[in-house]
C-alpha atoms as a PDB file:
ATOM      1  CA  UNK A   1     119.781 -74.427 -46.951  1.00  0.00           C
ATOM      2  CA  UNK A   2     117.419 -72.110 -48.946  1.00  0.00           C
ATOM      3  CA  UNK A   3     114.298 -73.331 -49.169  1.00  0.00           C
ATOM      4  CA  UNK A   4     113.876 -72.791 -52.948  1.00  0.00           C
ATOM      5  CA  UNK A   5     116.729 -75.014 -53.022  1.00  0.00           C
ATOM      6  CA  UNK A   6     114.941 -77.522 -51.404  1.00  0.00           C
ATOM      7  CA  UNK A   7     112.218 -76.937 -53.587  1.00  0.00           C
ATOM      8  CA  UNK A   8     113.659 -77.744 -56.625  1.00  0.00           C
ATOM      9  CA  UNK A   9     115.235 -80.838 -54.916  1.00  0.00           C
ATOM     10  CA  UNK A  10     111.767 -82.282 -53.880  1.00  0.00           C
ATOM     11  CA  UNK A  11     109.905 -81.021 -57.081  1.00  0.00           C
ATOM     12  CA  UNK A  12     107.266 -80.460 -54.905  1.00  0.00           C
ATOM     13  CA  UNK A  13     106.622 -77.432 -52.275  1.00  0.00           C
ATOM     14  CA  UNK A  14     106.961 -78.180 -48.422  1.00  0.00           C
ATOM     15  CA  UNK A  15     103.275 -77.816 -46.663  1.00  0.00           C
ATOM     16  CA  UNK A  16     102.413 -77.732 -42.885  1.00  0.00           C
ATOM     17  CA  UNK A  17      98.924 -77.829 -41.627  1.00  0.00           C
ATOM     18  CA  UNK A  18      98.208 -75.779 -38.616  1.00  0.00           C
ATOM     19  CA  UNK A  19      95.268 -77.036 -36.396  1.00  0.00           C
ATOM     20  CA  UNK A  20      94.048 -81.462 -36.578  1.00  0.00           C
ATOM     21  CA  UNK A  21      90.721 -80.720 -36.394  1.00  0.00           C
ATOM     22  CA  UNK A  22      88.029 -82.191 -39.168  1.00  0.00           C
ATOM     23  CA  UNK A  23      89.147 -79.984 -41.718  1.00  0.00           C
ATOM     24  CA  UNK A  24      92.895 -80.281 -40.846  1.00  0.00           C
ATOM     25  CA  UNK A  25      92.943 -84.139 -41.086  1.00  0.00           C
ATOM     26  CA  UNK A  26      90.867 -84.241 -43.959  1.00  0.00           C
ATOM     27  CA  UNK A  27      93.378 -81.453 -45.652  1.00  0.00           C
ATOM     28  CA  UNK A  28      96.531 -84.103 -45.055  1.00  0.00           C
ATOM     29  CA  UNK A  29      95.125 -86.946 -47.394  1.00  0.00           C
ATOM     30  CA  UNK A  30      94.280 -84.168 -49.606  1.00  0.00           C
ATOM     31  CA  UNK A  31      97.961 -82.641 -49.932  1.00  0.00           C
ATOM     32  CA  UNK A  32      99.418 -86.465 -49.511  1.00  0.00           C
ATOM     33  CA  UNK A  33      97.597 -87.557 -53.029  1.00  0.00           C
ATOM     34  CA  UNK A  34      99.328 -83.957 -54.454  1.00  0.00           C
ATOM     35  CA  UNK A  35     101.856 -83.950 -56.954  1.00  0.00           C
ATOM     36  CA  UNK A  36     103.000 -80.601 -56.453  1.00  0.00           C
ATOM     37  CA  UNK A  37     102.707 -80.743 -52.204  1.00  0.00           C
ATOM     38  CA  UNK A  38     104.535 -82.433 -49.862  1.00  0.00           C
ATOM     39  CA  UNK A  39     103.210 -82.919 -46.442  1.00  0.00           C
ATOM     40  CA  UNK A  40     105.402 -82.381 -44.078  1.00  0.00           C
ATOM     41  CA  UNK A  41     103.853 -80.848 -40.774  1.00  0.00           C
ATOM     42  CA  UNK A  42     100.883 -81.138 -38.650  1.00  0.00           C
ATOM     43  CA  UNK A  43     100.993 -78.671 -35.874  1.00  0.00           C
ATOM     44  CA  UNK A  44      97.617 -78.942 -32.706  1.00  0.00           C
ATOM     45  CA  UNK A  45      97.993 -77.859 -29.277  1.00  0.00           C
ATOM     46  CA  UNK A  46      97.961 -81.019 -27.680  1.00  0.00           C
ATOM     47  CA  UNK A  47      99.390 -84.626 -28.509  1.00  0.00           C
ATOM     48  CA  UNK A  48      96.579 -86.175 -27.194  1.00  0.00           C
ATOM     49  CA  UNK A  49      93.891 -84.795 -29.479  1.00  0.00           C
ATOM     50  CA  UNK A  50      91.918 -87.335 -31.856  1.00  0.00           C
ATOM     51  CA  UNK A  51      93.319 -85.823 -34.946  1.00  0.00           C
ATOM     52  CA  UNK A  52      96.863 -85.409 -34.367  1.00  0.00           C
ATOM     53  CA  UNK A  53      96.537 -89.306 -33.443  1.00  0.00           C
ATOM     54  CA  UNK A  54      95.016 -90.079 -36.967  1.00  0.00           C
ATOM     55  CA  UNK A  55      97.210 -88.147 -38.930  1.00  0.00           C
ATOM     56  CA  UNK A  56     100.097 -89.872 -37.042  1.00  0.00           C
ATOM     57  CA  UNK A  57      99.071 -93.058 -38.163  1.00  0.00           C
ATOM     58  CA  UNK A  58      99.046 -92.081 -41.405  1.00  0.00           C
ATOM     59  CA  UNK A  59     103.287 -91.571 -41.281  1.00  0.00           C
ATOM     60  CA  UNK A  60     102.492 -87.592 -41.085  1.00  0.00           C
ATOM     61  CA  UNK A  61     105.282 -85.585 -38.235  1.00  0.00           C
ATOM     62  CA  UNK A  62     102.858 -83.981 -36.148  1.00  0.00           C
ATOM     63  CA  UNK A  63     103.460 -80.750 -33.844  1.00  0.00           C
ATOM     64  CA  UNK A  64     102.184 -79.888 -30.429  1.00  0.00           C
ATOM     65  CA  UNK A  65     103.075 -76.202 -29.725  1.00  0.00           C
ATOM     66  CA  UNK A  66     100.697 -74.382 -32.071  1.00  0.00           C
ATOM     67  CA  UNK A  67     102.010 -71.791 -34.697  1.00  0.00           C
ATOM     68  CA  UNK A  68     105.144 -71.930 -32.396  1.00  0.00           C
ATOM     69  CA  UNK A  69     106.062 -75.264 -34.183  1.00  0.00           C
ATOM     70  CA  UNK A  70     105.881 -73.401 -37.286  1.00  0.00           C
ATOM     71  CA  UNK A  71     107.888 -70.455 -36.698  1.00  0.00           C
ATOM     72  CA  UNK A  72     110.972 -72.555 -35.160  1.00  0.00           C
ATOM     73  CA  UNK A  73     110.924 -75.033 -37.759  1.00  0.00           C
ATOM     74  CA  UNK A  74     114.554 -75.636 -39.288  1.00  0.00           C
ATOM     75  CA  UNK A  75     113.447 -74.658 -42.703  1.00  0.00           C
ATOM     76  CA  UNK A  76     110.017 -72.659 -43.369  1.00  0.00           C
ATOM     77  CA  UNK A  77     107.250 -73.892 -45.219  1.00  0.00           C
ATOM     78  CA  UNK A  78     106.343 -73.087 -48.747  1.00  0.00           C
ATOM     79  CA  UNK A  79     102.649 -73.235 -47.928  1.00  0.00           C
ATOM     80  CA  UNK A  80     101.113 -73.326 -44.757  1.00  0.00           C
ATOM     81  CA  UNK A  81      97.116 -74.441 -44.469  1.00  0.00           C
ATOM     82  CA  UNK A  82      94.939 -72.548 -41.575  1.00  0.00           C
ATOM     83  CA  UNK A  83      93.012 -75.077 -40.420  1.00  0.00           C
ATOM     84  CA  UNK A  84      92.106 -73.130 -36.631  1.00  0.00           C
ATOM     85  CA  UNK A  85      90.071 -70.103 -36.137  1.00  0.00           C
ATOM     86  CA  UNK A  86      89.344 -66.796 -37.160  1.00  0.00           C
ATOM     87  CA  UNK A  87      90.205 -65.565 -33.876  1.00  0.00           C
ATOM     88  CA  UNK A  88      93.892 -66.602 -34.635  1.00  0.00           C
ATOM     89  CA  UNK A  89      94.378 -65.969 -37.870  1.00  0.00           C
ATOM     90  CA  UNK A  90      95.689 -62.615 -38.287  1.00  0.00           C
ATOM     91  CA  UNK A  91      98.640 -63.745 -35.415  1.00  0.00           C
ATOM     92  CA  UNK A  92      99.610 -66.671 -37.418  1.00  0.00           C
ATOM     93  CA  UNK A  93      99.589 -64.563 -40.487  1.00  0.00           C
ATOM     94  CA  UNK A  94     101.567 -61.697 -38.947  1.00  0.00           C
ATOM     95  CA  UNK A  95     104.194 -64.280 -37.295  1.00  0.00           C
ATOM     96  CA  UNK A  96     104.746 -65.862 -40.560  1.00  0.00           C
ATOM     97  CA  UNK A  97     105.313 -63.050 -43.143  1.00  0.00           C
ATOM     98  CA  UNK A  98     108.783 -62.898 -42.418  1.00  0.00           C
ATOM     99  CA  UNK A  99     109.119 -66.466 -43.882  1.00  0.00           C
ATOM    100  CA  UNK A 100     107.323 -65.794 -47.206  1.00  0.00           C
ATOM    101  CA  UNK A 101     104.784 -68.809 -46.883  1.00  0.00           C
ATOM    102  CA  UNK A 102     102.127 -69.034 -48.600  1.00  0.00           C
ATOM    103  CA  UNK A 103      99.107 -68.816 -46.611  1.00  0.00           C
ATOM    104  CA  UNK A 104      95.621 -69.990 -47.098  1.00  0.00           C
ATOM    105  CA  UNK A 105      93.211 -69.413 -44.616  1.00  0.00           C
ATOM    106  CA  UNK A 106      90.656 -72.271 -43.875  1.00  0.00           C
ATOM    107  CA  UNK A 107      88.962 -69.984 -41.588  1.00  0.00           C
ATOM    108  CA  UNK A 108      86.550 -67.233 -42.056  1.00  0.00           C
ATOM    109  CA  UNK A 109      88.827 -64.235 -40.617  1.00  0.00           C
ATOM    110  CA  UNK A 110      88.298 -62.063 -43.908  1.00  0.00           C
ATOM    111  CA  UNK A 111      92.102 -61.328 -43.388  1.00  0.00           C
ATOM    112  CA  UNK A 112      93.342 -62.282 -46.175  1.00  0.00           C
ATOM    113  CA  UNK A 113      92.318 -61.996 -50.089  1.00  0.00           C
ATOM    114  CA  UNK A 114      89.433 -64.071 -50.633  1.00  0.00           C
ATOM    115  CA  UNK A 115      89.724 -66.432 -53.776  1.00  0.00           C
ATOM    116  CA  UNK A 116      87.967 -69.055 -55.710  1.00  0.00           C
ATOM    117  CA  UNK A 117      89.520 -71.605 -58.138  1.00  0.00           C
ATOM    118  CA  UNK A 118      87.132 -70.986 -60.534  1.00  0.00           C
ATOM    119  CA  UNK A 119      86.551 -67.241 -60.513  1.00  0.00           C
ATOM    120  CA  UNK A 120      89.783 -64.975 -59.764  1.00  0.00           C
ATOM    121  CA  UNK A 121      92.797 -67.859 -60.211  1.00  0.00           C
ATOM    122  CA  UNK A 122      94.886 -64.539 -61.348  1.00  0.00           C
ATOM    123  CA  UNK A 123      95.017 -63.375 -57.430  1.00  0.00           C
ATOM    124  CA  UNK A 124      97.056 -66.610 -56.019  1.00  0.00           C
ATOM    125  CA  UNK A 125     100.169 -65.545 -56.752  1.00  0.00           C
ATOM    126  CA  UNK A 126      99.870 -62.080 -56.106  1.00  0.00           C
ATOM    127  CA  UNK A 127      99.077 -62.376 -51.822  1.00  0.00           C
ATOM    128  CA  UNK A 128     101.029 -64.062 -49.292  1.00  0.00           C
ATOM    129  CA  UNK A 129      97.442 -64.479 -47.636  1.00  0.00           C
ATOM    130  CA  UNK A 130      94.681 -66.171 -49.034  1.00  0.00           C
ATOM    131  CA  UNK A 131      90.797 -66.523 -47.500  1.00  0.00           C
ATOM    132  CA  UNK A 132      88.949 -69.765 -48.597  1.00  0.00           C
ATOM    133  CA  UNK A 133      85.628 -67.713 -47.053  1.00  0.00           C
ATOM    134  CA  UNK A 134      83.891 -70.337 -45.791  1.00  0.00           C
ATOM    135  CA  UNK A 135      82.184 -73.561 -47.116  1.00  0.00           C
ATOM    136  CA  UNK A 136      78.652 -71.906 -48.065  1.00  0.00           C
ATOM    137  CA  UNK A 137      81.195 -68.996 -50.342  1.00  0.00           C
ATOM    138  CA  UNK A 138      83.418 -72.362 -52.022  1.00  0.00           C
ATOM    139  CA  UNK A 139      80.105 -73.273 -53.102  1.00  0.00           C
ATOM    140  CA  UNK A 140      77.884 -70.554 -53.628  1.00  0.00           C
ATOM    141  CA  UNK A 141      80.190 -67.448 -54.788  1.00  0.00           C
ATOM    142  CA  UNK A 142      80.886 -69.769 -58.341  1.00  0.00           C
ATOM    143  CA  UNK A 143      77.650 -69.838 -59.425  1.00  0.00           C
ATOM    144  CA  UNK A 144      76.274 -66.500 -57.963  1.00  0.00           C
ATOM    145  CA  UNK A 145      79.294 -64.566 -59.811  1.00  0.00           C
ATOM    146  CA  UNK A 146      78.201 -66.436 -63.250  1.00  0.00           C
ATOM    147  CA  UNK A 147      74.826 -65.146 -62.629  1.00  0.00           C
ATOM    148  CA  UNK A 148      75.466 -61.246 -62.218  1.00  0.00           C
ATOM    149  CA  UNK A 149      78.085 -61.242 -65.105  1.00  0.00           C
ATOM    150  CA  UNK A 150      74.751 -62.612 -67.703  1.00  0.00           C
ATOM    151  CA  UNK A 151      71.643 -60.627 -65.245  1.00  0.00           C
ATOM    152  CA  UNK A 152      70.333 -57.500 -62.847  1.00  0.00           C
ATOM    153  CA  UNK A 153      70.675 -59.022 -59.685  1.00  0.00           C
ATOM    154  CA  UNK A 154      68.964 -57.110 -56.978  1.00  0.00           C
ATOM    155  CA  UNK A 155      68.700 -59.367 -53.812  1.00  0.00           C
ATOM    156  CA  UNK A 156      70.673 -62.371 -53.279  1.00  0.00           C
ATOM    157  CA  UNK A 157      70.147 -64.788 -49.683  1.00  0.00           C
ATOM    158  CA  UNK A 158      72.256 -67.290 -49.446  1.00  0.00           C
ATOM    159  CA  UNK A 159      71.295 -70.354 -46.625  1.00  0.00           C
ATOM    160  CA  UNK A 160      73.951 -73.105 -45.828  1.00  0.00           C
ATOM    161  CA  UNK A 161      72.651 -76.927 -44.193  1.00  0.00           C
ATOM    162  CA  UNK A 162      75.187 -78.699 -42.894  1.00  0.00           C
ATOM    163  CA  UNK A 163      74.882 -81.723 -40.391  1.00  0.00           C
ATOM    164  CA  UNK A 164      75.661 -80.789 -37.206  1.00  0.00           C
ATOM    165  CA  UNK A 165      78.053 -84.306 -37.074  1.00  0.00           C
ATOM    166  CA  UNK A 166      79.907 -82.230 -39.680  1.00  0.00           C
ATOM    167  CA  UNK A 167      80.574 -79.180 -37.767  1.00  0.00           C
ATOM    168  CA  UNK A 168      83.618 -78.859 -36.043  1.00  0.00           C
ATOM    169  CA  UNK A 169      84.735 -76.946 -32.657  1.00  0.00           C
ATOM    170  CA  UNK A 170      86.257 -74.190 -34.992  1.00  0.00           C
ATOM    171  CA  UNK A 171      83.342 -73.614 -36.742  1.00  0.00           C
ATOM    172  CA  UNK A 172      80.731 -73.842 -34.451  1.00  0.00           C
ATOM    173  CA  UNK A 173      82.785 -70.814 -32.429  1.00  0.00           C
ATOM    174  CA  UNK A 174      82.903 -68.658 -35.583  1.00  0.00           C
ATOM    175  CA  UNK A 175      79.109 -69.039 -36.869  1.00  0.00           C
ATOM    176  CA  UNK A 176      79.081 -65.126 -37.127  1.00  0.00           C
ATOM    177  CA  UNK A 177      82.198 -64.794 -38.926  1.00  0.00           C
ATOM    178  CA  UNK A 178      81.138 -67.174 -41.207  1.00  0.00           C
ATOM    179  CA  UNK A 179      77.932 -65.679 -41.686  1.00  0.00           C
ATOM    180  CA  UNK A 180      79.733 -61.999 -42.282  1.00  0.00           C
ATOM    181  CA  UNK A 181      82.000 -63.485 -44.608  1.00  0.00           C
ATOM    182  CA  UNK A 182      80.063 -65.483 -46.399  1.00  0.00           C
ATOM    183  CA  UNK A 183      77.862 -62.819 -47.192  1.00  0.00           C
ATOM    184  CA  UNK A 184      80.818 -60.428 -47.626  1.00  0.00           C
ATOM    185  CA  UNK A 185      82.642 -62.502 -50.397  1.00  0.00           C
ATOM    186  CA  UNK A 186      78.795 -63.015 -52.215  1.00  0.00           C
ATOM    187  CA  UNK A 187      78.807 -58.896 -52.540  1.00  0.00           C
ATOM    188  CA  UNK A 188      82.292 -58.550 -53.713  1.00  0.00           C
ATOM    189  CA  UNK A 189      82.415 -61.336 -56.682  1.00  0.00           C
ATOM    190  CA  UNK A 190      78.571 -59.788 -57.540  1.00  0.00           C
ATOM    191  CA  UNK A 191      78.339 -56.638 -56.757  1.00  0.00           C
ATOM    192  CA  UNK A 192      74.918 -57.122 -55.991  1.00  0.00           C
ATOM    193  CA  UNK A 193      75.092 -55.153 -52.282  1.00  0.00           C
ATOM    194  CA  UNK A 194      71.655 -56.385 -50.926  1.00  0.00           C
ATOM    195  CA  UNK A 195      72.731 -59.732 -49.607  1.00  0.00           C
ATOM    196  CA  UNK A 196      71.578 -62.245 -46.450  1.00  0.00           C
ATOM    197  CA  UNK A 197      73.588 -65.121 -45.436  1.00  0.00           C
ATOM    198  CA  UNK A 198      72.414 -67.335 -43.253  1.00  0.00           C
ATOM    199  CA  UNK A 199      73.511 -70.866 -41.988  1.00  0.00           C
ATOM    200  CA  UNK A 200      71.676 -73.997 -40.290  1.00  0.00           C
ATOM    201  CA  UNK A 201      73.348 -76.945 -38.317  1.00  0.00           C
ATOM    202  CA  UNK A 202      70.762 -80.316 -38.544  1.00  0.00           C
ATOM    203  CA  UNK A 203      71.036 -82.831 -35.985  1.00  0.00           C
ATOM    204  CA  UNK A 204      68.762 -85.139 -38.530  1.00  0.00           C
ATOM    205  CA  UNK A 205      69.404 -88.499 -38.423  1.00  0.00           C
ATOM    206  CA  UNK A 206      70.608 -89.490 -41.100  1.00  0.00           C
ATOM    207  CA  UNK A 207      72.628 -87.067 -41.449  1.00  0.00           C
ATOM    208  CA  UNK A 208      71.625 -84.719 -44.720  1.00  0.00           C
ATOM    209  CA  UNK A 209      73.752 -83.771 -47.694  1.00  0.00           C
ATOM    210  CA  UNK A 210      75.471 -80.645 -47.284  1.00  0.00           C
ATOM    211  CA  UNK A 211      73.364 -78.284 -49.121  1.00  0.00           C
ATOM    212  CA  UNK A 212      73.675 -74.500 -50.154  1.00  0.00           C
ATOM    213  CA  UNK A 213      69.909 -73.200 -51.449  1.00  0.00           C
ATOM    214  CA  UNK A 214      70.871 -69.475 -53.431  1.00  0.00           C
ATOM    215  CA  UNK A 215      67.560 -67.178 -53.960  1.00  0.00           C
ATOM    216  CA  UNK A 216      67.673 -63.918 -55.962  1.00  0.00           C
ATOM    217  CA  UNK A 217      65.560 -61.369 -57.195  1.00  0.00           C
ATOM    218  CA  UNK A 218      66.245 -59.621 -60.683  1.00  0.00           C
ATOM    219  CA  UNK A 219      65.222 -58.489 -63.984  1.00  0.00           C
ATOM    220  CA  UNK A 220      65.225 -60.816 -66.957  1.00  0.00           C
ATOM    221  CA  UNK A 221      65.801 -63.768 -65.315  1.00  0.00           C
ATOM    222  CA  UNK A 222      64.236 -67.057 -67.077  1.00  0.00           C
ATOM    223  CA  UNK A 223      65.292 -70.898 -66.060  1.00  0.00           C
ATOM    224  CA  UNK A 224      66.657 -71.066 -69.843  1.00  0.00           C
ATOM    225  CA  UNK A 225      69.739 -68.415 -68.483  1.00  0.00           C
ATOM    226  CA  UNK A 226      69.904 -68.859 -65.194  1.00  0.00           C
ATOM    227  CA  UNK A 227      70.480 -72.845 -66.197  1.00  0.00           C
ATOM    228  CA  UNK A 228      72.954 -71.515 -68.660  1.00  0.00           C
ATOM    229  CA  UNK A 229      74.783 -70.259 -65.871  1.00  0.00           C
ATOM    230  CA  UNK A 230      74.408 -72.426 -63.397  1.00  0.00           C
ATOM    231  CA  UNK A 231      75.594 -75.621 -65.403  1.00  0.00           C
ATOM    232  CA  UNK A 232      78.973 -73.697 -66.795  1.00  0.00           C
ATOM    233  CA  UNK A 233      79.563 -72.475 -63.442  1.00  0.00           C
ATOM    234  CA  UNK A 234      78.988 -76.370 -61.537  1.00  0.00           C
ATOM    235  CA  UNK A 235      80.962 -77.861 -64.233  1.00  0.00           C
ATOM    236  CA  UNK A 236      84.370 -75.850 -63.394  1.00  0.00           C
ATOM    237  CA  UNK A 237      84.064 -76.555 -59.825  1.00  0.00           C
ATOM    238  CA  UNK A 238      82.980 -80.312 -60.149  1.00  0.00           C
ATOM    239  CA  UNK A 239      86.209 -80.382 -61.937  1.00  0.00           C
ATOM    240  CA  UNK A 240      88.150 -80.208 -58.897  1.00  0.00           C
ATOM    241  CA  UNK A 241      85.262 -81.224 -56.052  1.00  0.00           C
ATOM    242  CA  UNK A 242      83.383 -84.262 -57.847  1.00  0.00           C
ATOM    243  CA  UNK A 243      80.679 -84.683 -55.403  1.00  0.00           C
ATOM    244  CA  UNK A 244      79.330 -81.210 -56.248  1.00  0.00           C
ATOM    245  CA  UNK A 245      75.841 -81.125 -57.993  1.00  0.00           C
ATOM    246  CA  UNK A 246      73.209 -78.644 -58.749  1.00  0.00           C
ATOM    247  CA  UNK A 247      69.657 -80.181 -57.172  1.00  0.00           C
ATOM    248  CA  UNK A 248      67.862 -77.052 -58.864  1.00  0.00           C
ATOM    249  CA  UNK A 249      67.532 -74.271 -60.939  1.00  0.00           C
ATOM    250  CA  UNK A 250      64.526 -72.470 -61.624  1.00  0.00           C
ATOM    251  CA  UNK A 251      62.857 -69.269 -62.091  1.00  0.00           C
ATOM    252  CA  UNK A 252      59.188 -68.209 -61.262  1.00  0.00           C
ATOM    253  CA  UNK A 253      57.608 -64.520 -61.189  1.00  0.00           C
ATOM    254  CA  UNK A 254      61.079 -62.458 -61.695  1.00  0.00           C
ATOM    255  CA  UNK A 255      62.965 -65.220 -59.023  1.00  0.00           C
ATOM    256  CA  UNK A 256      65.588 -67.062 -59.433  1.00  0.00           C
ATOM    257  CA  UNK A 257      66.189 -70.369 -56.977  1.00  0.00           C
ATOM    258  CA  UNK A 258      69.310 -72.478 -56.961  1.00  0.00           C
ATOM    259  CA  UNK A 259      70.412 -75.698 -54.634  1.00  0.00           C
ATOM    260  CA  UNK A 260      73.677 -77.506 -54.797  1.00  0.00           C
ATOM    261  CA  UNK A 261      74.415 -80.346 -52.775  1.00  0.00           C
ATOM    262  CA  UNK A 262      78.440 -81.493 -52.197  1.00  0.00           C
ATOM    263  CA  UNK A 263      79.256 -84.731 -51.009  1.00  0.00           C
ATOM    264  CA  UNK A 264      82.353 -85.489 -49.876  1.00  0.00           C
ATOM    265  CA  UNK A 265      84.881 -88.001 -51.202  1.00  0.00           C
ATOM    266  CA  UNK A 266      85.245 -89.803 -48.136  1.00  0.00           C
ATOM    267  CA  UNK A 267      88.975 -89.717 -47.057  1.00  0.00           C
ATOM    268  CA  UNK A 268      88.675 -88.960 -43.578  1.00  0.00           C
ATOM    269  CA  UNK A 269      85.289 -87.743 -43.442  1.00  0.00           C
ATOM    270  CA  UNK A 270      81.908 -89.122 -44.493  1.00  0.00           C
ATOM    271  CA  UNK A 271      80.288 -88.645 -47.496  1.00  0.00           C
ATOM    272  CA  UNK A 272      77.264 -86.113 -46.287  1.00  0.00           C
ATOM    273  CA  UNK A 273      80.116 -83.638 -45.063  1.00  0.00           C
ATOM    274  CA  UNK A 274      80.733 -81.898 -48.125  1.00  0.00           C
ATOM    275  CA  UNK A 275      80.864 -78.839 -46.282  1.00  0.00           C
ATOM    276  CA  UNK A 276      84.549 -80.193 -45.436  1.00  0.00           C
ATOM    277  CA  UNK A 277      85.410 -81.486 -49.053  1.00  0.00           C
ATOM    278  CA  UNK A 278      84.611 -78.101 -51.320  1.00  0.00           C
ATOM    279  CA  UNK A 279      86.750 -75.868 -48.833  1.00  0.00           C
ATOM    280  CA  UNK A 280      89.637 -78.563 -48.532  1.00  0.00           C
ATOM    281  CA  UNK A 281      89.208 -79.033 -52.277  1.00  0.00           C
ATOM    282  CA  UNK A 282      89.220 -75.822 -53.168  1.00  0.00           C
ATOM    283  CA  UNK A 283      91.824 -75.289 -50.722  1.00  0.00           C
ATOM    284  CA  UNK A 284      94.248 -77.505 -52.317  1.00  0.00           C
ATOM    285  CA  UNK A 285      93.592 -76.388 -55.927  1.00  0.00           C
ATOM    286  CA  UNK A 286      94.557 -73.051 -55.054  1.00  0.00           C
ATOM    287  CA  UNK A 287      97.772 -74.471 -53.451  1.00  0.00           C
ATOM    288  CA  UNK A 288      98.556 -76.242 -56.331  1.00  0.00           C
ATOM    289  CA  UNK A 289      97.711 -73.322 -58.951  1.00  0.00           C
ATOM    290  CA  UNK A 290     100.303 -71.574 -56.515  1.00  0.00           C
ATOM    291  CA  UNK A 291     102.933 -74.476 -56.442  1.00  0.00           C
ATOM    292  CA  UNK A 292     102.811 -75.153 -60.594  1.00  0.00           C
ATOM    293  CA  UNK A 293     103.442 -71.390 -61.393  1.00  0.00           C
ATOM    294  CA  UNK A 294     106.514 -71.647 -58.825  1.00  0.00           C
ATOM    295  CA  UNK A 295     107.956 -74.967 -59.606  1.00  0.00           C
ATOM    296  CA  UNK A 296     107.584 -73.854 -63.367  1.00  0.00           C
ATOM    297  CA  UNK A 297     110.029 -70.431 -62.420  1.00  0.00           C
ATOM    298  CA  UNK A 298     112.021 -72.946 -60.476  1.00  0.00           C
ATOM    299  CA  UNK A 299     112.850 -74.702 -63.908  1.00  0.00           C
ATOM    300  CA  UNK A 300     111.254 -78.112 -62.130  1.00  0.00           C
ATOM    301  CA  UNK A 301     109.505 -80.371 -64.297  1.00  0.00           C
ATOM    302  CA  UNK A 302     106.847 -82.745 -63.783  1.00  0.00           C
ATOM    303  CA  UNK A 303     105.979 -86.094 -66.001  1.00  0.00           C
END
């Protein structure tokens, strides 16, 4: 069967999720409260693991034999979720291009285009591979890119918290990718080239608030537009990641300072690990930005 027929059968598009770590499990009860994504597909590397477990208790099919699972499937997928490493990313992307998937990369590879909800929507449907960046980029790169349309940014430094209960396998093996991405993605949606990222993991008890603290140097900044901004920019994301808040926005002798804290919704995850919530979030809004344009061609409609 051809899976746009299926498509338009279902009304929704067919998802996998490849890798049952934090993120991964969180991104199922994401895509199952979707009305434009079906879940269909977990894929780990072993049954045993904690999330594949969980997410089989939640009625989800769950796969043991990596992107494997994926690339024998009867049927492809209409969107597949990269939930592993950046070490594997650009072998899961090249195995499934023949398949025309859509698919977004949870993982800080800078293989694919890099994209934000709020800032270039107009790229989904143009890539068969998208880059979420990382975490500290879902929340930073909004506001930062609002900034250098309105000012003459010359420095930006960009430093990511997040609690160290919040911090995966995955991520804690691709701290330098993240970092080089992060600070990557801040440069190309600024064009401000004279960027540091940086990134701390607290073992704090309690656990703290993910939190990403933005400083910048430039010329005519006051807290009157940099507030102006900042509050525009928050507002479009909090529209899809409701825990997101700005803690501060000031300016003092020519510098700008900016701290936003995420919490998370508290699906799978607790509620300090928004570091997991505003990449899944954004994740998933990109998804279904891709799945309304394609369901709209597909002459499917939705009440």
């Amino acid at each position: 069967m051809n899976p746009h027929d299926s498509r338009k059968a279902a009304g929704r598009l067919s998802v996998a999720v490849l890798g049952a770590g934090l993120i991964g499990v969180d991104l199922v009860t994401k895509v199952m409260r979707s009305e434009h994504l079906d879940m269909r597909l977990v894929v780990g590397r072993d049954e045993a693991t904690k999330g594949l477990r969980q997410v089989t208790r939640l009625g989800v099919p769950v796969a043991a034999n990596g992107i494997q699972s994926l690339v024998e499937s009867e049927r492809p997928f209409d969107v597949v979720f990269d939930a592993t490493s950046a070490a594997y990313h650009a072998e899961h992307a090249e195995k499934l291009l023949p398949f025309g998937t859509l698919l977004v990369d949870l993982t800080p590879s800078r293989v694919g285009q890099m994209v934000f909800p709020t800032v270039n929507r107009e790229d989904i449907g143009s890539y068969r591979d998208l880059s979420m960046v990382s975490c500290g980029g879902q929340t930073s790169v909004p506001i930062l890119h609002a900034i250098a349309k309105t000012h003459d940014i010359d420095y930006i430094e960009v430093v990511t918290t997040a609690a160290t209960l919040s911090i995966g396998h995955g991520t804690r093996v691709n701290l330098d990718e993240y970092v080089d991405t992060t600070a990557e993605a801040v440069r190309t949606f600024t064009g401000v080239r004279d960027v540091k990222a940086l990134v701390n993991i607290s073992p704090a008890k309690p656990s703290p608030t993910f939190r990403v603290s933005m400083a910048l140097l430039g010329r005519d900044l006051t807290t009157e537009s940099l507030r102006e901004a900042v509050l525009g920019a928050a507002d479009r994301v909090r529209a899809f990641a409701g825990g997101y808040e700005v803690k501060a926005c000031t300016v003092n002798d020519g510098q700008g300072f900016v701290a936003v804290e995420v919490t998370s919704s508290g699906d799978q995850i607790p509620r300090f690990a928004g570091n997991l919530d505003i990449i899944n979030s954004a994740a998933i809004q990109i998804a279904e930005h891709y799945a309304a344009d394609r369901l709209s061609m597909a002459g499917v409609e939705h009440s």
